[in-house]
N, C-alpha and C. Protein backbone atom coordinates (compact mmCIF):
# COMPACT_ATOMS: atom_id res chain seq x y z
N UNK A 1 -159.76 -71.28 -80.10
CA UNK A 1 -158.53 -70.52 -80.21
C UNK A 1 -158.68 -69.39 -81.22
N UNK A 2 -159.39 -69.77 -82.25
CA UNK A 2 -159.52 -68.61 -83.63
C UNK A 2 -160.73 -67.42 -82.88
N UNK A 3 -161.57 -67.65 -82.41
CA UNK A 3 -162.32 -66.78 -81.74
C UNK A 3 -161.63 -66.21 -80.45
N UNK A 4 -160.73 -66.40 -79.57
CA UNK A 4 -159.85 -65.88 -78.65
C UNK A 4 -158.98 -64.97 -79.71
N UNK A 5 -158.43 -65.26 -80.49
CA UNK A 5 -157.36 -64.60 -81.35
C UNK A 5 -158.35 -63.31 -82.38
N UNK A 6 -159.38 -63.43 -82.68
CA UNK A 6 -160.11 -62.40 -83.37
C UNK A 6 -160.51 -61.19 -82.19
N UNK A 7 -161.08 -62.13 -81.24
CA UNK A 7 -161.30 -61.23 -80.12
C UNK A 7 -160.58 -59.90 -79.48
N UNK A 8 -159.49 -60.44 -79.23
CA UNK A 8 -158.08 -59.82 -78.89
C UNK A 8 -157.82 -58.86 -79.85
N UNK A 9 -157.94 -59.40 -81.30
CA UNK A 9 -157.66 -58.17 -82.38
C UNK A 9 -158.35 -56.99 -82.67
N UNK A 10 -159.43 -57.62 -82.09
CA UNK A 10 -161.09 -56.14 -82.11
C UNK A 10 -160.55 -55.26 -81.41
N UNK A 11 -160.62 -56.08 -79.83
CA UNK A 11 -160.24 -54.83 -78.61
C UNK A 11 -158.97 -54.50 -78.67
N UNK A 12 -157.67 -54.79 -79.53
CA UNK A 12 -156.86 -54.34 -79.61
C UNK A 12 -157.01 -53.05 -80.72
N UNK A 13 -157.73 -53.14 -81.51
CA UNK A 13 -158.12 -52.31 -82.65
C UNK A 13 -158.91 -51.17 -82.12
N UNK A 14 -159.79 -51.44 -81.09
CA UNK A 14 -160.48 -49.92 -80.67
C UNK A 14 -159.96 -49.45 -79.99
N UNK A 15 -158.99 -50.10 -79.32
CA UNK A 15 -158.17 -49.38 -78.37
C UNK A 15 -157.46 -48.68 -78.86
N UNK A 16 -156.25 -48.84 -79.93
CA UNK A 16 -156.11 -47.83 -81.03
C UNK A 16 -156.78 -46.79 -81.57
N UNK A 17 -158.04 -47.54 -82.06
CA UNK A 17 -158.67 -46.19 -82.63
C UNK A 17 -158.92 -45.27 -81.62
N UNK A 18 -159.53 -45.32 -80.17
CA UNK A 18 -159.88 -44.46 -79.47
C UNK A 18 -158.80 -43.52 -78.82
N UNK A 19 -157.21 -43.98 -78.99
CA UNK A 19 -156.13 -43.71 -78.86
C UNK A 19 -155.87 -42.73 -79.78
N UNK A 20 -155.87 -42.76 -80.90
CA UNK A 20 -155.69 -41.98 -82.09
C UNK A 20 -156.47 -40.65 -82.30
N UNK A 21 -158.00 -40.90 -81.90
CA UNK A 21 -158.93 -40.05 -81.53
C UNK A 21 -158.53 -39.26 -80.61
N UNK A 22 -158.46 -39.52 -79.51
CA UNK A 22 -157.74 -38.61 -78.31
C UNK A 22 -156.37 -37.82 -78.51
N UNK A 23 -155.37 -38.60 -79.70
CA UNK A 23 -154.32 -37.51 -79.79
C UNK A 23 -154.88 -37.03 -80.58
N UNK A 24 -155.48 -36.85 -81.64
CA UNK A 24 -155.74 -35.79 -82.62
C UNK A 24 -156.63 -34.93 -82.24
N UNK A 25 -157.59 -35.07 -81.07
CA UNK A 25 -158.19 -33.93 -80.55
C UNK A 25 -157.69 -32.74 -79.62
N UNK A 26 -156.14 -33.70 -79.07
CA UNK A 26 -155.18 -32.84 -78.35
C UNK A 26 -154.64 -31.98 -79.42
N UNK A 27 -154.49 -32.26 -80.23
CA UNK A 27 -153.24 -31.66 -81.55
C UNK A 27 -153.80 -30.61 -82.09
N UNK A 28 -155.28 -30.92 -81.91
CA UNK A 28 -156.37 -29.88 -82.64
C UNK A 28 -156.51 -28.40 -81.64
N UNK A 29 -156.40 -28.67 -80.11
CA UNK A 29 -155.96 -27.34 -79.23
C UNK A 29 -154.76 -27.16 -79.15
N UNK A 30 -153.39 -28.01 -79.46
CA UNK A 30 -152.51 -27.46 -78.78
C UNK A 30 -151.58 -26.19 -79.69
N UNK A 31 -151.95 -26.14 -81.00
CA UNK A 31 -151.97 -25.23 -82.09
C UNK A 31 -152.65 -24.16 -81.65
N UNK A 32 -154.03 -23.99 -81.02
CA UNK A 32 -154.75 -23.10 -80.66
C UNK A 32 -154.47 -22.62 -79.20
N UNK A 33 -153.95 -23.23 -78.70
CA UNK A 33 -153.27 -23.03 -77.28
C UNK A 33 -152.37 -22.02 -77.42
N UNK A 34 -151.02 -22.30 -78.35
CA UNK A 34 -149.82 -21.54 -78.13
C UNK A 34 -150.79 -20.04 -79.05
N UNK A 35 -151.15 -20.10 -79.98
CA UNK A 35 -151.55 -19.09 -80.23
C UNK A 35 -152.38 -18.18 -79.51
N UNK A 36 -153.09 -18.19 -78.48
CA UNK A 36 -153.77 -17.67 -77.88
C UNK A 36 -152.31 -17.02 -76.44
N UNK A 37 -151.69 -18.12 -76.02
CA UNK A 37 -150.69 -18.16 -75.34
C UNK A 37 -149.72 -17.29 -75.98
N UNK A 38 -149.54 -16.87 -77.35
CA UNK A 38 -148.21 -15.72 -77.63
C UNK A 38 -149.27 -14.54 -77.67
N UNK A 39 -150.59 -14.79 -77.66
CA UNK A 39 -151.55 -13.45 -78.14
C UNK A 39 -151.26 -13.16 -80.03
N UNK A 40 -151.07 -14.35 -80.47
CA UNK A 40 -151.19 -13.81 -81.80
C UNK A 40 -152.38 -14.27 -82.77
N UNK A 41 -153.02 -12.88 -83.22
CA UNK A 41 -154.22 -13.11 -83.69
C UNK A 41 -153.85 -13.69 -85.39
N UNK A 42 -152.58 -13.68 -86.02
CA UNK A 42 -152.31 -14.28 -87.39
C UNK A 42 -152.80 -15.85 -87.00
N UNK A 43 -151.40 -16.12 -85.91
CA UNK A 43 -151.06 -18.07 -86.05
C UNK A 43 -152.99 -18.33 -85.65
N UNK A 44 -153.70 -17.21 -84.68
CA UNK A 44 -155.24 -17.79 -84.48
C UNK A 44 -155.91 -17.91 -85.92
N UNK A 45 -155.46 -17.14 -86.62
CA UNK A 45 -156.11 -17.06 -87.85
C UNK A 45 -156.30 -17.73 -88.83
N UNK A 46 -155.33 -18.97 -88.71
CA UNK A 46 -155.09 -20.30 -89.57
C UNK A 46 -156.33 -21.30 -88.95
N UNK A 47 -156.54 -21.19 -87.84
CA UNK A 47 -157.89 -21.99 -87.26
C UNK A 47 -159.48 -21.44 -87.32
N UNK A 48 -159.94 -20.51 -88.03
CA UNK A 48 -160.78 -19.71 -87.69
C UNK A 48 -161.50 -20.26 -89.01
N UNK A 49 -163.08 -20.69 -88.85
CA UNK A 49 -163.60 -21.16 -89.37
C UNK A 49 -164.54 -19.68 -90.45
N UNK A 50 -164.72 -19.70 -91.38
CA UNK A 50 -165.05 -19.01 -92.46
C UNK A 50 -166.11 -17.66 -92.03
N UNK A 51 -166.97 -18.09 -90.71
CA UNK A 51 -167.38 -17.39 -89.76
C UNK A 51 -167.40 -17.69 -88.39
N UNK A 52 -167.00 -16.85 -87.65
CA UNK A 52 -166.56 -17.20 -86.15
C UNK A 52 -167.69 -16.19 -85.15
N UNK A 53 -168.10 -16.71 -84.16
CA UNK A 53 -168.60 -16.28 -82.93
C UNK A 53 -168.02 -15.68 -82.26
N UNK A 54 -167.82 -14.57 -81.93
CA UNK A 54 -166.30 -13.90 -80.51
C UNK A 54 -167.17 -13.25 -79.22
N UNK A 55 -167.34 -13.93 -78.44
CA UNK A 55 -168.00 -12.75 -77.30
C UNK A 55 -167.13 -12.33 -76.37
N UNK A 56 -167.17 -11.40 -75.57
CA UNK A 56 -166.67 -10.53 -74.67
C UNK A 56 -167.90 -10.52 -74.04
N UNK A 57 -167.74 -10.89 -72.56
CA UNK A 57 -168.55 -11.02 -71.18
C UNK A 57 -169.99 -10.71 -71.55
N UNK A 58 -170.15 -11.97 -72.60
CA UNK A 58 -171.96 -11.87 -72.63
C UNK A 58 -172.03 -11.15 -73.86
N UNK A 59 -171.35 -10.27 -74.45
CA UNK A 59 -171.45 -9.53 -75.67
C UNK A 59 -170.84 -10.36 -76.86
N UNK A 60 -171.89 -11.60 -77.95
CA UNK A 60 -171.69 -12.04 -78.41
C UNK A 60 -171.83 -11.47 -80.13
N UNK A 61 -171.18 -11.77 -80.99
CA UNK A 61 -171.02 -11.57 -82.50
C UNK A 61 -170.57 -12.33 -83.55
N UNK A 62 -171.15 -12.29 -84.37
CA UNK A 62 -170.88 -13.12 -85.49
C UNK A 62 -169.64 -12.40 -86.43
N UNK A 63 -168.65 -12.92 -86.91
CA UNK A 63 -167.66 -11.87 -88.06
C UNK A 63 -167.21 -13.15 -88.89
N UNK A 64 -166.67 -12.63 -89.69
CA UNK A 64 -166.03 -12.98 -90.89
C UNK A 64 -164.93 -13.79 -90.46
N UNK A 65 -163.87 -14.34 -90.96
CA UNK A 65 -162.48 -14.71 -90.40
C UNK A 65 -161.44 -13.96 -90.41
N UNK A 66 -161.75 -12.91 -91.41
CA UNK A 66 -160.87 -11.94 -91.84
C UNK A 66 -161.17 -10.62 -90.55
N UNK A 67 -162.69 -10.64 -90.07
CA UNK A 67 -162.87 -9.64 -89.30
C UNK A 67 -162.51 -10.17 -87.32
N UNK A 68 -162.96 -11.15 -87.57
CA UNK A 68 -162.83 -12.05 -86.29
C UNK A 68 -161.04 -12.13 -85.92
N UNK A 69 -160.09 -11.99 -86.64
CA UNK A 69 -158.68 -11.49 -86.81
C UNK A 69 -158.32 -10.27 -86.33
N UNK A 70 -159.03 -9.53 -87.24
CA UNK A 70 -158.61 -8.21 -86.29
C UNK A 70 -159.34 -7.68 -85.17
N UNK A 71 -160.51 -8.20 -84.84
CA UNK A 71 -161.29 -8.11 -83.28
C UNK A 71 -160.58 -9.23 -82.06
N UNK A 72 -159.74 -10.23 -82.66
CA UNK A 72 -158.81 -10.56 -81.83
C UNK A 72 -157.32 -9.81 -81.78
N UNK A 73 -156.82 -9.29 -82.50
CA UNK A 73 -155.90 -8.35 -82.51
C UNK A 73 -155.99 -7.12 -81.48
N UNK A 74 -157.25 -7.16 -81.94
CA UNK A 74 -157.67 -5.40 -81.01
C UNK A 74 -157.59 -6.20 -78.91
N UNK A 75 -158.11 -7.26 -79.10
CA UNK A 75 -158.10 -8.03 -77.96
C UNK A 75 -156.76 -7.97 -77.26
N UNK A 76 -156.17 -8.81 -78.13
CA UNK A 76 -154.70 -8.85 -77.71
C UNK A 76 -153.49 -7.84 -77.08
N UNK A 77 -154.04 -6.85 -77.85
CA UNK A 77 -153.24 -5.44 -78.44
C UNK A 77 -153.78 -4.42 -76.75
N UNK A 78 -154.89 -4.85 -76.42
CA UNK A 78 -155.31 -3.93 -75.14
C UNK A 78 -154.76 -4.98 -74.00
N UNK A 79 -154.84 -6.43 -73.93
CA UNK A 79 -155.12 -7.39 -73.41
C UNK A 79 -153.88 -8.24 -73.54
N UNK A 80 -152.56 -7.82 -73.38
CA UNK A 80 -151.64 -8.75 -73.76
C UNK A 80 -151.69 -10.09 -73.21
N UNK A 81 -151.37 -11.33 -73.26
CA UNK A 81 -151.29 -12.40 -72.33
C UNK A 81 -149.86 -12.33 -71.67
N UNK A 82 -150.07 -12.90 -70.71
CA UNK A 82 -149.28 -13.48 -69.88
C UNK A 82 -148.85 -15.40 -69.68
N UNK A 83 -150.78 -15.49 -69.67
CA UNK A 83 -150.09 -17.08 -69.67
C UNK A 83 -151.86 -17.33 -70.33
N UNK A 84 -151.50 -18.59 -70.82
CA UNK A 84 -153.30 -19.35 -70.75
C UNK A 84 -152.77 -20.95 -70.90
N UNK A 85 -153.71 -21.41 -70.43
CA UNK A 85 -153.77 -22.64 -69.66
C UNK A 85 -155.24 -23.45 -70.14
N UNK A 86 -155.30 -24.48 -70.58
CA UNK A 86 -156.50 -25.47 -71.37
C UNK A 86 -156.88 -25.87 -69.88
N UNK A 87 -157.99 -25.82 -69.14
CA UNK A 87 -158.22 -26.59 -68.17
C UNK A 87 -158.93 -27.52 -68.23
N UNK A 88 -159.80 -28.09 -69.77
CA UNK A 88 -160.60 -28.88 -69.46
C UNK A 88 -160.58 -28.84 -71.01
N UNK A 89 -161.11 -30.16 -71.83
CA UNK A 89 -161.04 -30.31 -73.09
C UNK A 89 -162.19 -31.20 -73.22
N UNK A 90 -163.05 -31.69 -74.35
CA UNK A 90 -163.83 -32.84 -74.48
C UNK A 90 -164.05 -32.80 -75.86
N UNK A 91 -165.07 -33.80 -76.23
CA UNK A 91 -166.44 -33.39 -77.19
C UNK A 91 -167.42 -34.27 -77.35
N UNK A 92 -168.48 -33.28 -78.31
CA UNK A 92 -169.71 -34.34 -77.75
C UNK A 92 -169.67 -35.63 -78.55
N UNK A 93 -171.12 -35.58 -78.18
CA UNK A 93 -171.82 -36.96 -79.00
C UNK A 93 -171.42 -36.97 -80.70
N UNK A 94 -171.99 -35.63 -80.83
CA UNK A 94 -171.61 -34.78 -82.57
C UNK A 94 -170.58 -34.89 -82.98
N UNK A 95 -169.62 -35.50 -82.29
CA UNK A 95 -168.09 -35.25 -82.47
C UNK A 95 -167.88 -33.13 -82.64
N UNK A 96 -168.46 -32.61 -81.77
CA UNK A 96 -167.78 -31.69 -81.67
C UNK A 96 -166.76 -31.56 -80.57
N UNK A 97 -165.97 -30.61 -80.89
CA UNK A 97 -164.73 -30.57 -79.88
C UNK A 97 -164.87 -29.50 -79.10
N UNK A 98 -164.97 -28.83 -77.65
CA UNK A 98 -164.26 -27.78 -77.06
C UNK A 98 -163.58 -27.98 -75.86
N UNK A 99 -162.93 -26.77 -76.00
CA UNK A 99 -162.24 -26.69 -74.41
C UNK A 99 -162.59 -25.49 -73.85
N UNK A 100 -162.54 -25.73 -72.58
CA UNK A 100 -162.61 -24.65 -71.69
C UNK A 100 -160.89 -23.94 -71.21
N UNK A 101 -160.59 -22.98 -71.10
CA UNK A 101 -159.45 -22.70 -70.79
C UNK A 101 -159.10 -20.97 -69.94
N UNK A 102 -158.05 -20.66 -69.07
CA UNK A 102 -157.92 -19.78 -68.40
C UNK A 102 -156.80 -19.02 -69.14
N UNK A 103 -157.01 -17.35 -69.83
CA UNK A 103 -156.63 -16.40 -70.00
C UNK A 103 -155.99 -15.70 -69.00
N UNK A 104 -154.87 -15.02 -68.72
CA UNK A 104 -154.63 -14.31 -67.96
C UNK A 104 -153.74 -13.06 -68.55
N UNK A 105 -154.07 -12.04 -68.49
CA UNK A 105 -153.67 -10.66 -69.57
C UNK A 105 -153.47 -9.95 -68.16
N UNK A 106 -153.27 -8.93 -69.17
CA UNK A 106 -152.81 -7.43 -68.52
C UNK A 106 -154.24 -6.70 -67.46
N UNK A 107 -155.41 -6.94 -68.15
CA UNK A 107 -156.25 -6.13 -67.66
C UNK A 107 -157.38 -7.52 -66.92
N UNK A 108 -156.34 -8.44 -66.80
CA UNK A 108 -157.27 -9.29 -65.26
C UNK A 108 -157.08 -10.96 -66.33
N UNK A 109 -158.14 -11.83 -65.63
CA UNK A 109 -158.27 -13.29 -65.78
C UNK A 109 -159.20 -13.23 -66.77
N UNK A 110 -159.40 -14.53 -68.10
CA UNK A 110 -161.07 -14.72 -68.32
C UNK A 110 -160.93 -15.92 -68.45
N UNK A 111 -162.39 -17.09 -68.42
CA UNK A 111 -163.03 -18.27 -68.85
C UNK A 111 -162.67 -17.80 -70.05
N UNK A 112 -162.35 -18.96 -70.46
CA UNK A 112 -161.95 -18.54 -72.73
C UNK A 112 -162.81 -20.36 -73.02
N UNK A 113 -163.79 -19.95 -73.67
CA UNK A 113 -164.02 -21.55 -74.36
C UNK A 113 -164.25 -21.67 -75.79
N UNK A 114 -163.36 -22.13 -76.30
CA UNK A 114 -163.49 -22.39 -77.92
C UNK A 114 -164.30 -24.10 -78.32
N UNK A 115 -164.70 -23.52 -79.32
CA UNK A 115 -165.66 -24.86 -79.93
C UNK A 115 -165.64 -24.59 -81.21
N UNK A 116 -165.04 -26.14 -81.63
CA UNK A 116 -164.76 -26.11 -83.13
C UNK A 116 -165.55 -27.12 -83.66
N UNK A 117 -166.12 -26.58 -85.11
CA UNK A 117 -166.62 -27.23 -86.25
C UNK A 117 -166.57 -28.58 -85.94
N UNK A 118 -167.34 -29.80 -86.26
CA UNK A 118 -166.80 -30.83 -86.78
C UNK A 118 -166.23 -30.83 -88.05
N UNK A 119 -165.22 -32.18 -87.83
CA UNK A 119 -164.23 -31.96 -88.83
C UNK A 119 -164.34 -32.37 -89.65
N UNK A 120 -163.98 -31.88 -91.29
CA UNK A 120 -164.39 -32.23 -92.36
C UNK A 120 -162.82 -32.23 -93.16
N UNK A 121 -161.59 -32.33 -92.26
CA UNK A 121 -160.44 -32.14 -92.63
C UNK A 121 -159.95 -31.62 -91.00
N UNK A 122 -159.29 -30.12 -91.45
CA UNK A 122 -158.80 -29.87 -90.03
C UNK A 122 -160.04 -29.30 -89.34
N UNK A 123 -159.90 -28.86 -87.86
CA UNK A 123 -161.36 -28.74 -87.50
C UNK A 123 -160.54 -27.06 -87.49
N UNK A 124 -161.88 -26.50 -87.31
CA UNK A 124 -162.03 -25.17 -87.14
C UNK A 124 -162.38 -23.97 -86.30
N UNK A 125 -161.91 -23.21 -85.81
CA UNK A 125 -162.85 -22.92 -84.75
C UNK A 125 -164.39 -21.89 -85.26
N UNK A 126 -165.14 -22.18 -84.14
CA UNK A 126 -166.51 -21.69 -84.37
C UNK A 126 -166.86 -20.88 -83.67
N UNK A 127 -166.33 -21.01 -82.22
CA UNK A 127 -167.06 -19.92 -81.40
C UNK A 127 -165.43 -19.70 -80.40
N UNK A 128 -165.38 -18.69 -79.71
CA UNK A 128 -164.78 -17.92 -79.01
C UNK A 128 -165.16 -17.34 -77.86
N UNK A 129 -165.12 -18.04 -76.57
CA UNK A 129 -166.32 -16.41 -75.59
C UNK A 129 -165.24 -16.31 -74.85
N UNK A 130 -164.92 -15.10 -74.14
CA UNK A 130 -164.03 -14.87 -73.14
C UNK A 130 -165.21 -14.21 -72.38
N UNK A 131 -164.60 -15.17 -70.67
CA UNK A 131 -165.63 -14.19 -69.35
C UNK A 131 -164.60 -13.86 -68.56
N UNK A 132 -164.83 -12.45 -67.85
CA UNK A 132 -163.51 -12.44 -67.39
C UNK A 132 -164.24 -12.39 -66.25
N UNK A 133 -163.45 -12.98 -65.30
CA UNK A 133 -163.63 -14.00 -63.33
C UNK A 133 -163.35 -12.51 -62.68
């Protein structure tokens, strides 16, 4: 009976934990969601890891957070949104996190996939690519 009753408490316990894991990896895009979704490069700017990756269709760069802000601004500012949409989320083995997600602006569609830092607190983002379909 004491080994039935420990048992139960394990798999009740990872089931939690893996529960907990999964909302906080939602919570970790859905902040980055609406911001991308109003096109505002500030609220993006609270997620932007100390140096960020931004590419435009294959044209990849390294900037600052402070510069990676206003090269999303300039984005935005030509590129208003309309809508964006997370279509796919995961992470790896590393516990890194990304999602894949659909942009849709003024001047057409893009693949948008962000990948953030592992987390050492809140996670961060690291890379940025927009492809536009």
């Amino acid at each position: 009976m004491k080994r039935y009753f420990f048992r139960t408490l394990f798999i009740s316990w990872l089931f939690l934990l893996s529960a907990a894991a999964a909302h906080a990896q939602s919570d970790s895009f859905s902040a980055i969601r609406l911001a991308l979704r109003n096109g505002s490069s500030r609220e993006l700017s609270q997620y932007l890891a100390p140096t960020v990756e931004i590419g435009f269709d294959g044209d990849k760069q390294t900037y600052s957070a402070t510069q990676a802000e206003l090269v999303m601004k300039d984005f935005f500012g030509k590129n208003s949104p309309s809508s964006f949409e997370i279509i796919h989320q995961g992470s790896s083995d590393g516990k890194i996190q990304y999602a894949i997600g659909r942009y849709t602006g003024r001047n057409g569609v893009y693949r948008v996939f962000v990948k953030l830092k592992p987390p050492r607190g809140t996670p961060q983002i690291d890379t940025l690519d927009f492809t536009k379909e």
